[in-house]
Protein backbone atom coordinates (compact mmCIF):
# COMPACT_ATOMS: atom_id res chain seq x y z
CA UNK A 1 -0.50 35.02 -38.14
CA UNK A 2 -3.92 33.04 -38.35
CA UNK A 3 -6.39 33.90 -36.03
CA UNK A 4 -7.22 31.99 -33.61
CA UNK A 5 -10.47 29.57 -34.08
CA UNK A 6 -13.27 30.50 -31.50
CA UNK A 7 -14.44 27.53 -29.02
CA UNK A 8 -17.13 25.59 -30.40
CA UNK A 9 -20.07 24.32 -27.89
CA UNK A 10 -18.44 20.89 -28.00
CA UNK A 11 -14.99 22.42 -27.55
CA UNK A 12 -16.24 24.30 -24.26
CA UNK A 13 -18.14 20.94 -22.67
CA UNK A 14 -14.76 18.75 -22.91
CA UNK A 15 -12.27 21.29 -21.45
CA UNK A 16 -15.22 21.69 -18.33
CA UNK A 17 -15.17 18.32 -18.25
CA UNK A 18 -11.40 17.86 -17.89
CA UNK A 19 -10.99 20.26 -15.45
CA UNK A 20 -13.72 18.09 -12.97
CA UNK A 21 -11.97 15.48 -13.91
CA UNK A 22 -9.03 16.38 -12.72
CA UNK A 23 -10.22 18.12 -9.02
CA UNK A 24 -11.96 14.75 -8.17
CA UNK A 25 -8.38 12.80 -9.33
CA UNK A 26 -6.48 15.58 -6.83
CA UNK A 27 -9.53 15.34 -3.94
CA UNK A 28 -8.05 11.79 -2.79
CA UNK A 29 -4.29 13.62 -2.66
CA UNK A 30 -5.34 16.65 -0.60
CA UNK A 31 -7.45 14.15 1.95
CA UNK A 32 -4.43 11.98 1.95
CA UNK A 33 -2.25 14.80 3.08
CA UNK A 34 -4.19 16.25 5.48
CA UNK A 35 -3.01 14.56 9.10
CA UNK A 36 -4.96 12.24 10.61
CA UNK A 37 -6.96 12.36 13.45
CA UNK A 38 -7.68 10.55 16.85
CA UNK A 39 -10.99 10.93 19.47
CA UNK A 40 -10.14 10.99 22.79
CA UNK A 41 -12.03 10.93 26.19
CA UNK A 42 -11.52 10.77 29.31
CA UNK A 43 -13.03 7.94 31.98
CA UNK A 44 -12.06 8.49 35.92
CA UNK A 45 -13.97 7.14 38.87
CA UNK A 46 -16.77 4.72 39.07
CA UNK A 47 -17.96 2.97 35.93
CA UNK A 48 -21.45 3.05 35.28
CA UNK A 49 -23.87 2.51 33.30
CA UNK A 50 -23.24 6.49 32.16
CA UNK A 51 -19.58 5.37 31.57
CA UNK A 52 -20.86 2.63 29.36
CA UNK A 53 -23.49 4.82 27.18
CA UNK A 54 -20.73 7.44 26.80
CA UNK A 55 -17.93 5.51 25.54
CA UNK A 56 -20.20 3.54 23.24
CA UNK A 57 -21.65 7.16 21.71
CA UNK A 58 -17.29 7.29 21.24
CA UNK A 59 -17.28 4.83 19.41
CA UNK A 60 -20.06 5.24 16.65
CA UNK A 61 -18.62 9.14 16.99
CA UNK A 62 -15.27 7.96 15.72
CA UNK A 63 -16.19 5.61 13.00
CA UNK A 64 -18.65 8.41 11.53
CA UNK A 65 -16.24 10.98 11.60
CA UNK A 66 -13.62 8.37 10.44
CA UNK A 67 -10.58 8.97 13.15
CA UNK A 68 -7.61 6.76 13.16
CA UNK A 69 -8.16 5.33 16.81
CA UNK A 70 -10.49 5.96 20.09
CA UNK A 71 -8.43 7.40 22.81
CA UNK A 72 -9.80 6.27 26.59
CA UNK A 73 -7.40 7.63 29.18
CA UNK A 74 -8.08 6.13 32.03
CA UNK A 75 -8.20 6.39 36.14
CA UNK A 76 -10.69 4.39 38.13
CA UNK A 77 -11.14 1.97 40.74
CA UNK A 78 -13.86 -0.34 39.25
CA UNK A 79 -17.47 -0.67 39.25
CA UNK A 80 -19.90 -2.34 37.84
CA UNK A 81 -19.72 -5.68 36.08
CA UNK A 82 -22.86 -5.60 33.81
CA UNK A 83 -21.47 -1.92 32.56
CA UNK A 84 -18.10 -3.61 32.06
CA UNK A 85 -19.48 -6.28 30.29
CA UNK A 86 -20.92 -3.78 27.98
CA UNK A 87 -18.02 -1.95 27.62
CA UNK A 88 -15.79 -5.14 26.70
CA UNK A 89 -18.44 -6.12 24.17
CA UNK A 90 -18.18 -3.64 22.17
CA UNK A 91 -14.80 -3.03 22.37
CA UNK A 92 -14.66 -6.50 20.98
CA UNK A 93 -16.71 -5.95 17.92
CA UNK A 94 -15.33 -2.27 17.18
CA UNK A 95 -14.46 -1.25 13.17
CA UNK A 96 -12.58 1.48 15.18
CA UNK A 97 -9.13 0.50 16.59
CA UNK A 98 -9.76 1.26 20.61
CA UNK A 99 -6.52 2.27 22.58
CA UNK A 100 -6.63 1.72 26.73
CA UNK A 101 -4.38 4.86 28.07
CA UNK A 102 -3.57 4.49 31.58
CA UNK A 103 -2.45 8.10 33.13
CA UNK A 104 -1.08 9.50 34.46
CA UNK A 105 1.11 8.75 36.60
CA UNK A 106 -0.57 7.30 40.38
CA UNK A 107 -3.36 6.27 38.09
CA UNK A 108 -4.97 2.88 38.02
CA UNK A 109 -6.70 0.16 36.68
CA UNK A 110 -8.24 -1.77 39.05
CA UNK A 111 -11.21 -4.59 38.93
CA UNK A 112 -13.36 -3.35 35.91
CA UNK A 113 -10.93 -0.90 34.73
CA UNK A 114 -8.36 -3.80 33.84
CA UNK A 115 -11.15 -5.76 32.18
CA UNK A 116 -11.73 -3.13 30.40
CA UNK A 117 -7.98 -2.25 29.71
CA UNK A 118 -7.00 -5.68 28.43
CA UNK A 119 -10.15 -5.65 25.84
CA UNK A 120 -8.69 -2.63 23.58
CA UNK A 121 -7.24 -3.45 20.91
CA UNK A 122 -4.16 -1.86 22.63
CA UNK A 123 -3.61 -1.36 26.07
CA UNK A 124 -0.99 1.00 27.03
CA UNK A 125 0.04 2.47 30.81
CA UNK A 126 2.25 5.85 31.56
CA UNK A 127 5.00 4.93 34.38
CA UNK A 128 3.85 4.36 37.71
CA UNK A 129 0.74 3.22 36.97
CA UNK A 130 -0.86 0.08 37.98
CA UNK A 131 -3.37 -2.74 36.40
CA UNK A 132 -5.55 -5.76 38.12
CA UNK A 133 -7.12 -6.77 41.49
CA UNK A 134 -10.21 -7.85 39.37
CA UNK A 135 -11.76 -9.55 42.36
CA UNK A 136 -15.49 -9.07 42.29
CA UNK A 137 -17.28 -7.70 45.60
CA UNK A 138 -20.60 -6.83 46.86
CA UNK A 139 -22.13 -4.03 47.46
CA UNK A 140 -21.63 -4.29 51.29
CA UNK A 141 -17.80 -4.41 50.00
CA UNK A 142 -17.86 -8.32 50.58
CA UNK A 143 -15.74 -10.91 48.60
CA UNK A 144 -18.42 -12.13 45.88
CA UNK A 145 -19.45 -15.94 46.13
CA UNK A 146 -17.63 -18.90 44.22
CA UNK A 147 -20.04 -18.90 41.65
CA UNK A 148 -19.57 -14.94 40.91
CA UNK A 149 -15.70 -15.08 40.79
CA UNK A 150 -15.68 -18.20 38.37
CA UNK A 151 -18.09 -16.57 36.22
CA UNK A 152 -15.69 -13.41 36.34
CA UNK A 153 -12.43 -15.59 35.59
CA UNK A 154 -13.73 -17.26 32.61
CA UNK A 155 -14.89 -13.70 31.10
CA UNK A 156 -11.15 -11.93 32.20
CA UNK A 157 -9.57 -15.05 30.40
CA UNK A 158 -11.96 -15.00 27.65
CA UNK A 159 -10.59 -11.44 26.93
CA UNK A 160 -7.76 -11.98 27.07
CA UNK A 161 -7.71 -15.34 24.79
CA UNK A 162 -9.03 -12.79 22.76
CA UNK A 163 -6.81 -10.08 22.65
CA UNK A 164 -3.12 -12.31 23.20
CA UNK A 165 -3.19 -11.22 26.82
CA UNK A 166 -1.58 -13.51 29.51
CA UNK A 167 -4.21 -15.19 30.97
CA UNK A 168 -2.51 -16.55 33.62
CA UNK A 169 -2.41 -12.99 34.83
CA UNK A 170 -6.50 -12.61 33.70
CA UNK A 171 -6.92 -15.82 35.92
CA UNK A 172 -4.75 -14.63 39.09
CA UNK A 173 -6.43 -10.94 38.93
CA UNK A 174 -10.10 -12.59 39.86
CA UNK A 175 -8.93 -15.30 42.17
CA UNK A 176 -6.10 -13.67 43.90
CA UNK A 177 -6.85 -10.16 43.33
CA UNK A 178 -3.28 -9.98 41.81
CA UNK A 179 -2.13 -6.10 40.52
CA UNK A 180 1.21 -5.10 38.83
CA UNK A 181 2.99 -1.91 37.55
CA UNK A 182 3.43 -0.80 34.38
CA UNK A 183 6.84 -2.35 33.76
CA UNK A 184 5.26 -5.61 35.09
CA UNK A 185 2.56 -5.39 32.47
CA UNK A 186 4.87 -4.95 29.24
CA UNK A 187 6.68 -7.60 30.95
CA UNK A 188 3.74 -10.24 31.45
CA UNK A 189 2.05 -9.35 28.33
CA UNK A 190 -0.41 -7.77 30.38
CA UNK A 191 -0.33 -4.46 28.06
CA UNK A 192 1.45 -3.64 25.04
CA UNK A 193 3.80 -0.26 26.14
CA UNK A 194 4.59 2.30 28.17
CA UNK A 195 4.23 5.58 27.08
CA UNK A 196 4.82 8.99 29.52
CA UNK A 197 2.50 11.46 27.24
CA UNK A 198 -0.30 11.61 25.33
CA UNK A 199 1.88 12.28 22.21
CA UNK A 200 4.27 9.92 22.99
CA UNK A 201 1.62 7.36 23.08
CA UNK A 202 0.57 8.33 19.26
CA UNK A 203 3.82 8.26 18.14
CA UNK A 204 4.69 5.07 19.43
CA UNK A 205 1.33 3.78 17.88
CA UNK A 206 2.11 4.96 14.53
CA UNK A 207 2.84 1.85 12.47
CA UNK A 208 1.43 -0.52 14.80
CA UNK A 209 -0.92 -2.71 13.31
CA UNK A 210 -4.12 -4.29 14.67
CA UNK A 211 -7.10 -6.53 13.90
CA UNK A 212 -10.46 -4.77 14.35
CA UNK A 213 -14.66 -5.48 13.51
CA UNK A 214 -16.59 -8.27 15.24
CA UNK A 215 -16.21 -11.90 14.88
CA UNK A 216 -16.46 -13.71 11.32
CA UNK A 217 -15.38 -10.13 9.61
CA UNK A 218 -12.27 -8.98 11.15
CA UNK A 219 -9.43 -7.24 9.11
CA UNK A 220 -6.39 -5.69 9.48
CA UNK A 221 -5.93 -2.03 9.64
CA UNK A 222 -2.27 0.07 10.25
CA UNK A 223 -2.78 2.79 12.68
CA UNK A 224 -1.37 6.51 11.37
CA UNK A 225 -1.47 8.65 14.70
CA UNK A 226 2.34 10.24 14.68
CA UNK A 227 1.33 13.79 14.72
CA UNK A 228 -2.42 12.97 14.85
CA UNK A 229 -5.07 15.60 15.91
CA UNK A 230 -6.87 14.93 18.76
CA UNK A 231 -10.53 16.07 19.45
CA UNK A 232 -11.77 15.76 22.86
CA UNK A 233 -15.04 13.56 23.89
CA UNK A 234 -16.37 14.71 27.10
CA UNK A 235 -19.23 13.78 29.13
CA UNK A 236 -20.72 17.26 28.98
CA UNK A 237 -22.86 19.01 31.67
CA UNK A 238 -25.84 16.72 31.91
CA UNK A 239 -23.46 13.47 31.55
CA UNK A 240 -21.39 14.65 34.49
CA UNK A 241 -24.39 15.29 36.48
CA UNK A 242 -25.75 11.84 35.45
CA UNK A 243 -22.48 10.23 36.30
CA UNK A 244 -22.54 12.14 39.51
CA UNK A 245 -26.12 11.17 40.81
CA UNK A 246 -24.89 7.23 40.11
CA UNK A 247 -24.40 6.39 43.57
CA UNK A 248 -26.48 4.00 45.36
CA UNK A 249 -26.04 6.04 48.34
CA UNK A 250 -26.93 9.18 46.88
CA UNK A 251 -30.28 7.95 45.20
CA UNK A 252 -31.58 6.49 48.87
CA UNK A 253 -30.68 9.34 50.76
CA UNK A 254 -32.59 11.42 48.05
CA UNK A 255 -35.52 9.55 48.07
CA UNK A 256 -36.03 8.74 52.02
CA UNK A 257 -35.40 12.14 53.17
CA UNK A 258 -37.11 13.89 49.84
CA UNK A 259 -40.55 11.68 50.75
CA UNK A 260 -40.20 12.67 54.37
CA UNK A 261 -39.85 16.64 53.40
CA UNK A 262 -42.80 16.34 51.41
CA UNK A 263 -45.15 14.47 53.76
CA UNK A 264 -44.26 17.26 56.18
CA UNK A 265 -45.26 20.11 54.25
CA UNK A 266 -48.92 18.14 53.05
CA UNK A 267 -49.38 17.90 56.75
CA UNK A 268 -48.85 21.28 57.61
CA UNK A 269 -48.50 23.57 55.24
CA UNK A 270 -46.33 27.01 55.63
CA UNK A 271 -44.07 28.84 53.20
CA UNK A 272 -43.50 25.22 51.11
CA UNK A 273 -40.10 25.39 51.39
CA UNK A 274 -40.05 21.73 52.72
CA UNK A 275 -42.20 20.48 49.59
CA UNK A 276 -39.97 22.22 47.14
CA UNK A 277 -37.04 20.98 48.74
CA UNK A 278 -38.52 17.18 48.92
CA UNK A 279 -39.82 17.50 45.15
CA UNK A 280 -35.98 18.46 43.99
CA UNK A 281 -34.84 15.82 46.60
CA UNK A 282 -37.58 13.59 44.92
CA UNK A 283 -36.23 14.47 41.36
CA UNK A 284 -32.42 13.76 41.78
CA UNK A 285 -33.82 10.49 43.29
CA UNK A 286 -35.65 9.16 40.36
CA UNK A 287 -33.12 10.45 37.92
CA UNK A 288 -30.21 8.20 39.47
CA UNK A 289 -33.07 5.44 39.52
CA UNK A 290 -32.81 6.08 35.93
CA UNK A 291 -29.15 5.49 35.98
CA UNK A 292 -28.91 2.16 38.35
CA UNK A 293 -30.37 -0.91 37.68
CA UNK A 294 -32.71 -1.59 40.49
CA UNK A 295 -35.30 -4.02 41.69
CA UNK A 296 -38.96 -2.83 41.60
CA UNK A 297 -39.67 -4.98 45.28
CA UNK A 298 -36.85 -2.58 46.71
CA UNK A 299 -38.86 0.23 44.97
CA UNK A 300 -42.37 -1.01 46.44
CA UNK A 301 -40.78 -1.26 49.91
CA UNK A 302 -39.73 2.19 49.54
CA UNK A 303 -43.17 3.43 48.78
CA UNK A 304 -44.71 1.28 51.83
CA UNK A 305 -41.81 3.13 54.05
CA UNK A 306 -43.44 6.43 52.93
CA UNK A 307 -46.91 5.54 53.37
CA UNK A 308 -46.42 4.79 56.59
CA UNK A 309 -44.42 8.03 57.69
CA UNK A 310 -46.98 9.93 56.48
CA UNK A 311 -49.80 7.66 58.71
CA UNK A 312 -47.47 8.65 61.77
CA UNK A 313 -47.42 12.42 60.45
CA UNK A 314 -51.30 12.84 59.77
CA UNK A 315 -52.19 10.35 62.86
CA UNK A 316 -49.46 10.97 65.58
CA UNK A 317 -49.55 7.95 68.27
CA UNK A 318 -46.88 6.23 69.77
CA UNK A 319 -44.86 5.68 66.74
CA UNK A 320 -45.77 2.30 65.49
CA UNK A 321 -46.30 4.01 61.93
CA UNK A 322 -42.99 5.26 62.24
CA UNK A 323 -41.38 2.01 63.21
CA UNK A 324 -43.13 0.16 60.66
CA UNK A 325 -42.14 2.91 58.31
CA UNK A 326 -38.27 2.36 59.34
CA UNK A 327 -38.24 -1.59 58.65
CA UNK A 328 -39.42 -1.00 55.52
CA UNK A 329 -36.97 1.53 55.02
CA UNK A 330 -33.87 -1.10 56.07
CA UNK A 331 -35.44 -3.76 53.93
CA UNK A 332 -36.11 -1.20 51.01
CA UNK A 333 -31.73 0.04 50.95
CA UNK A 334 -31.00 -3.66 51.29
CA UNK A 335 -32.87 -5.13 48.23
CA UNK A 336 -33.02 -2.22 46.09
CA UNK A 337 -30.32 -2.47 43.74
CA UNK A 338 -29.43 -4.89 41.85
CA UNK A 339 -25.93 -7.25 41.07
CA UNK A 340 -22.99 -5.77 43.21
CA UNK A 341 -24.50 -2.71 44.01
CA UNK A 342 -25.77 -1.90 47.67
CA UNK A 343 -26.21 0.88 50.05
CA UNK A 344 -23.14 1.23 52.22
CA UNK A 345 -24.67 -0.15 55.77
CA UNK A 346 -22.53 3.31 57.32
CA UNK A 347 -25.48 5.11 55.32
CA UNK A 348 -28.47 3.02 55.33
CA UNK A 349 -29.01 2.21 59.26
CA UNK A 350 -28.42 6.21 60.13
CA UNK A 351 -30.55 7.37 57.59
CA UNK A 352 -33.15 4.99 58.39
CA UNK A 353 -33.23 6.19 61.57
CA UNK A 354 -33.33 9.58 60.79
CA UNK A 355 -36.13 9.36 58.58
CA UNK A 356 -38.06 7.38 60.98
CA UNK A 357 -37.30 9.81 63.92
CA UNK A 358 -38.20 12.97 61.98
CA UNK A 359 -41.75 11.54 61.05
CA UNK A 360 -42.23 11.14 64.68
CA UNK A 361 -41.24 14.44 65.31
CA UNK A 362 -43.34 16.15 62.18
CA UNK A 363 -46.18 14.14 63.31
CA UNK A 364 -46.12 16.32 66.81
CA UNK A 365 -44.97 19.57 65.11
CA UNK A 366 -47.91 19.16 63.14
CA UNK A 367 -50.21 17.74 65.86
CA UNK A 368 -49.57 20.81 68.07
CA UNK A 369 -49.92 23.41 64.80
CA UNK A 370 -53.41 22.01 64.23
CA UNK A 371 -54.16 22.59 67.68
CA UNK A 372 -52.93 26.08 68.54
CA UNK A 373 -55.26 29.20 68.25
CA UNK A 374 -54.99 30.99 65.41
CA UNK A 375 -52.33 33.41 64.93
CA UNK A 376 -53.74 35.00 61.26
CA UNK A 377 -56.98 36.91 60.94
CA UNK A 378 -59.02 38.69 62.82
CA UNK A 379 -58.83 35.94 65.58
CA UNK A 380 -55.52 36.93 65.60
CA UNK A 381 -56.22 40.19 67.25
CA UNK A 382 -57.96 39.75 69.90
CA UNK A 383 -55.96 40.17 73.55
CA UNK A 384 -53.90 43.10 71.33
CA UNK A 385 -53.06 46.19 73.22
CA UNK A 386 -53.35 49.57 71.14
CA UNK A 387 -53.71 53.10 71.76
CA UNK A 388 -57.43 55.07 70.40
CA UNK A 389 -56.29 57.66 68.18
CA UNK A 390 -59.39 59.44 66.76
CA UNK A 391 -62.83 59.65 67.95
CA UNK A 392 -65.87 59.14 65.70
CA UNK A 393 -68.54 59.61 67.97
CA UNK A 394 -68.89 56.59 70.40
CA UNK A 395 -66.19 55.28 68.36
CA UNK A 396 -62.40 55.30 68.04
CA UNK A 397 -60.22 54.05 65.53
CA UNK A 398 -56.87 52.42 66.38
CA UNK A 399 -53.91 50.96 64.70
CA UNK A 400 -53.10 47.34 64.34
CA UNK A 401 -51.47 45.42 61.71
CA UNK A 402 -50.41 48.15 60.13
CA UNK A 403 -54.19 48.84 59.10
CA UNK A 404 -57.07 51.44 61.06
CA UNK A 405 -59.88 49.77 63.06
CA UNK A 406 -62.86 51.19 64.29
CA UNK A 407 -63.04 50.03 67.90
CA UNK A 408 -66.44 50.52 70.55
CA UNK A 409 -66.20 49.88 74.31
CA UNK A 410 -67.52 46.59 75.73
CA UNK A 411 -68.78 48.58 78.86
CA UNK A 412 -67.87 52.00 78.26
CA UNK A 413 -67.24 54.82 75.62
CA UNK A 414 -63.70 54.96 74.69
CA UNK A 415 -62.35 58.16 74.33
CA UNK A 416 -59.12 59.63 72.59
CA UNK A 417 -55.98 58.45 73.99
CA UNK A 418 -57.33 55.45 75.73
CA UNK A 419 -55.13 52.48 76.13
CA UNK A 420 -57.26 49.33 75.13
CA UNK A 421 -56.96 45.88 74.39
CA UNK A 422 -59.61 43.62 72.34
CA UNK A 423 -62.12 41.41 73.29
CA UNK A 424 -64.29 40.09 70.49
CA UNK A 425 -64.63 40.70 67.39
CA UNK A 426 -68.55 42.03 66.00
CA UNK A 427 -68.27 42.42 62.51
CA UNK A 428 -65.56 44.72 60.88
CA UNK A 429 -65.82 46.38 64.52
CA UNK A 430 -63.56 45.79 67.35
CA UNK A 431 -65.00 45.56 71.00
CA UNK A 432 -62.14 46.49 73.40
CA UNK A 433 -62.18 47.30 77.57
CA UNK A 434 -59.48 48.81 78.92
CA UNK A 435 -55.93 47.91 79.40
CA UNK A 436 -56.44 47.82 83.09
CA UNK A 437 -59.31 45.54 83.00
CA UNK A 438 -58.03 41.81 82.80
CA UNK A 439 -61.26 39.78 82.25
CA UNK A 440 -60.74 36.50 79.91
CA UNK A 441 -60.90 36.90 76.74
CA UNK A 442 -63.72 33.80 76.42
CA UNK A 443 -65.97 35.89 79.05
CA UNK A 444 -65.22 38.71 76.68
CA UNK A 445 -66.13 37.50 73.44
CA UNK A 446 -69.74 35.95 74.68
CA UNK A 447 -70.65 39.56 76.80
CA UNK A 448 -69.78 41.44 73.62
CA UNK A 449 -71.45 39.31 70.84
């Protein structure tokens, strides 16, 4: 038999070569086969400005980490326009097919929520849900003016245009505040299936094919979510807290009462519980500032309202500070925020009030603290009552406070066992009389100094 020729250099190279060859031909078949993969999050409640940042960070999420749609199951009642308007935008322009999940069932769509609904690329509701009443408000809760709710029809038709919505339903939902179910939807065109489950949903989206990426480069892309994996997008700790402290009421109620706890405690200072409460107060404030878009008069009012609390707290009168202080207060929750958003009148009158009140009543708390005797010290001991326990030649010692005093008699030598009580102070030494005697303590200290 010959023997067998041993691999030459060259030899070696090409079969290494053919083998890499070959793994990078078989890399596209394995990522092929592996299943596919959706992002999903969850958006209940209010939308915000926090809902807006989080579902865009969903979106660049999913197009890096290439998943077959964005999931947004959804519950809420509305909110804000300008976050909608955000939202919708770049839902619009998204390379990543979006898909509007309302559940479950009870849940709704209402105002911003259908906006936002009817801009995925598909909208979808589980059974007995409902979509619409797009009507904007006020913050008071007030129908918006003419010019507001034609603004908002054009953009809820514009979406729709967009999308192959009905618009006659887009048109009705701003002007008449019109809402239907989920059957109603598929029927009207308002949303493109019903679905009871989350994997339902996928599996009825498998196959379905949609045009995604802004305007002037949009393609076609077939969705592949039967069986999908889902990874969850969540707000997280900080995001919920965020979302949480998003409430016009919240942030005025912070700040008015957080200024007023801290003016207190600068005025008369004691264990600073009130100033650490008012500087977390103060905090929580500022950081749902951060969130809601506000007006920087409002936020100038506000300061003028706290300036002139703390004139009625360091200068007690009759409480023109304090009413001056309130006004501002009223005029600072009514112009603070911007666009729809308000402080809820139930809210803004009692805690104006409040405020204003309780810097009256700090100003006398710390009025009459400035003006009592002192309680601390060695002022504190005289008119004290104690018993002499040792004798050090005319002297005594005696307990009080916890620590040993020597003691001398204004008038007479004390002697052991003596009940006393002190009259001045001379030094480290305290002059005391008798129990019995009851001269003034004022008569006392000037004999005995």
């Amino acid at each position: 038999m010959p023997r067998s020729q041993p691999l030459t250099p060259v030899r070696r190279f090409v079969q290494v070569l053919l083998v890499a060859l070959a793994c990078l031909l078989a890399a596209p078949a394995v990522s092929v086969a592996q299943a596919p993969s959706v992002l999903v999050t969850r958006v209940d409640g209010t939308i915000t400005p926090v809902v807006a940042d989080h579902l865009k960070e969903g979106l660049r999420l999913a197009e890096r980490e290439r998943h077959a749609a964005y999931v947004i199951e959804m519950d809420t009642p509305g909110g804000l326009l300008q976050s909608t308007r955000e939202i919708v935008q770049d839902f619009l322009a998204s390379d990543v097919p979006v898909v509007a999940y309302v559940t479950p069932s009870g849940a709704r769509a209402a105002s911003a929520g259908a906006y936002i609904a009817m801009s995925a690329h598909v909208a979808a509701m589980a059974p007995g849900t409902h979509i619409g009443a797009g009507t904007p408000v006020t913050g008071q809760g007030e129908e918006a003016s003419d010019k507001v709710v034609n603004d908002a029809v054009a953009f809820a038709v514009s979406i729709a245009e967009q999308r192959g919505r009905s618009t006659d339903f887009a048109r009705d939902m701003v002007r008449e505040g019109a809402a239907v179910s989920d059957r109603e939807a598929v029927r009207t065109d308002v949303v493109d299936l019903v679905a009871p489950s989350r994997e339902a949903l996928l599996a009825e989206l498998d196959g379905r094919r949609v045009v995604v990426g802004p305007e002037g480069s949009e393609h076609e892309v077939v969705l592949h979510t039967a069986g999908a994996r889902t990874v969850e997008h969540d707000l997280g700790f900080f995001g919920e807290v965020r979302q949480l402290l998003a409430s016009p009421e919240l942030a005025f109620l912070f700040l008015s009462i957080g200024t007023l706890a801290v003016i207190y405690e600068l005025a008369n200072p004691g264990m600073g519980f009130a100033g650490a409460i008012g500087v977390v107060l103060l905090v929580l404030g500022f950081v749902a500032l951060s969130v809601l878009p506000f007006h920087v008069g409002g936020l100038l009012l506000l300061f003028l309202a706290a300036a002139l609390f703390a004139a009625e707290v360091l200068t007690p009168g009759v409480g023109v500070f304090a009413a001056g202080g309130t006004v501002a207060l009223v005029f600072s929750g009514i112009l603070l925020f911007r666009g729809e958003l308000g402080v809820d009148p139930a809210v803004l009158w009692p805690t104006a009030v409040v405020v204003g009140g309780g810097s009256v009543l700090a100003g006398r708390l710390a009025w009459r603290a400035r003006r009592a005797p002192a309680t601390t010290g060695h002022e504190g001991l005289l008119g004290r009552e104690a018993v002499v326990r040792r004798m050090d030649g005319d002297t005594g010692q005696v307990l009080l406070e916890g620590a040993w005093w020597t003691v001398r008699g204004r008038a007479a030598p004390v002697t052991a066992g003596q009940h006393v009580r002190v009259v001045a102070i001379d030094g480290l030494e305290l002059i005391v009389d008798s129990a019995q005697a009851r001269d003034g303590p004022h008569t006392e200290q000037e004999d005995g100094s």
